[in-house]
Protein backbone atom coordinates (compact mmCIF):
# COMPACT_ATOMS: atom_id res chain seq x y z
CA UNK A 1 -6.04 -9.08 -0.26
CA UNK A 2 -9.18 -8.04 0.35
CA UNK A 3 -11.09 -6.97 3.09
CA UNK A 4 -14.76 -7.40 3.62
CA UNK A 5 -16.47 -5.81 6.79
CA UNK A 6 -20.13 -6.72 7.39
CA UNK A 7 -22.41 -4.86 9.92
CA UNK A 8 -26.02 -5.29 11.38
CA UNK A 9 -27.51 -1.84 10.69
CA UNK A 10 -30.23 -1.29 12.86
CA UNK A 11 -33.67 -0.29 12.04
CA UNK A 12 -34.26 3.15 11.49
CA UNK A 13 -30.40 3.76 10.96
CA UNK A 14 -29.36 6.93 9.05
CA UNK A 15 -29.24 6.27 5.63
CA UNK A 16 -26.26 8.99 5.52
CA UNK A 17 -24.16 7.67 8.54
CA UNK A 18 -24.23 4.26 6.51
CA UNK A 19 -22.98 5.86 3.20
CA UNK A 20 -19.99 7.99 4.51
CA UNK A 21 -19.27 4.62 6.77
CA UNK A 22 -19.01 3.04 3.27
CA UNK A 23 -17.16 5.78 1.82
CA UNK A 24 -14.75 5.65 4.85
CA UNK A 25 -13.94 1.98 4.18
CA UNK A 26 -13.97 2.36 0.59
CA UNK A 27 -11.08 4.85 0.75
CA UNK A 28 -9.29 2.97 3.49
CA UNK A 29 -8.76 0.04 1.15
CA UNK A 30 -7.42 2.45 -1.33
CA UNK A 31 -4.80 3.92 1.31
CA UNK A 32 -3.85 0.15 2.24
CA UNK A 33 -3.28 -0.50 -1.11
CA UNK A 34 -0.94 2.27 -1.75
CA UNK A 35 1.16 1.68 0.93
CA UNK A 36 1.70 -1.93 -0.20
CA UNK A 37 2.97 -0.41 -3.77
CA UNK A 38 4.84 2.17 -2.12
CA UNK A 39 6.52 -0.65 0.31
CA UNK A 40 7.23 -2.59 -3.10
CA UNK A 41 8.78 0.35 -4.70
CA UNK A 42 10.82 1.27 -2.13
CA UNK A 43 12.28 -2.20 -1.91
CA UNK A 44 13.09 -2.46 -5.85
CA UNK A 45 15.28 1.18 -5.15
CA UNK A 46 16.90 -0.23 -2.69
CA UNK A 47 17.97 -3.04 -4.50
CA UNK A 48 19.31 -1.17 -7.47
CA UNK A 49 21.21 1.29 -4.80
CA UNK A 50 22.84 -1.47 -3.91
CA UNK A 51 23.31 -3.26 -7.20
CA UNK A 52 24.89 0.50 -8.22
CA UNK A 53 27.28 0.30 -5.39
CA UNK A 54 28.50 -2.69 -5.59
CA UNK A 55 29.03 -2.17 -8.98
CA UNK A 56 30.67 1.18 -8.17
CA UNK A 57 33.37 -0.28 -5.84
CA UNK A 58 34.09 -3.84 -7.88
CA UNK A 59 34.51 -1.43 -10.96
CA UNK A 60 38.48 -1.93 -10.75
CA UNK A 61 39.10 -5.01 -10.21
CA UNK A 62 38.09 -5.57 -14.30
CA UNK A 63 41.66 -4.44 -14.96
């Protein structure tokens, strides 16, 4: 998803103040979408944890 921010920039605004704005946005859409992958990745270790440990402690039973 992405995020689109629009602003009235008033006359006479600081061409500078705009730009790092910009930049500031800019990386906070890279931050959001590093957390999302980090989120993801987390889950898929979690579900081979617990794919190991069930393994682990139905390991027996094969006979």
């Amino acid at each position: 998803m992405e995020i689109t921010v629009r602003v009235r920039v008033p006359e006479g605004a600081d061409e500078k103040v705009i730009g790092e704005l910009a930049e500031v946005f800019a990386r906070a859409q890279v931050l959001r979408s590093l957390a999302v992958g980090g989120r993801r990745v987390k889950r898929e270790k979690a579900s081979w944890r617990e794919l190991r440990e069930y393994l682990e402690e139905y390991r027996d039973l094969r006979g």
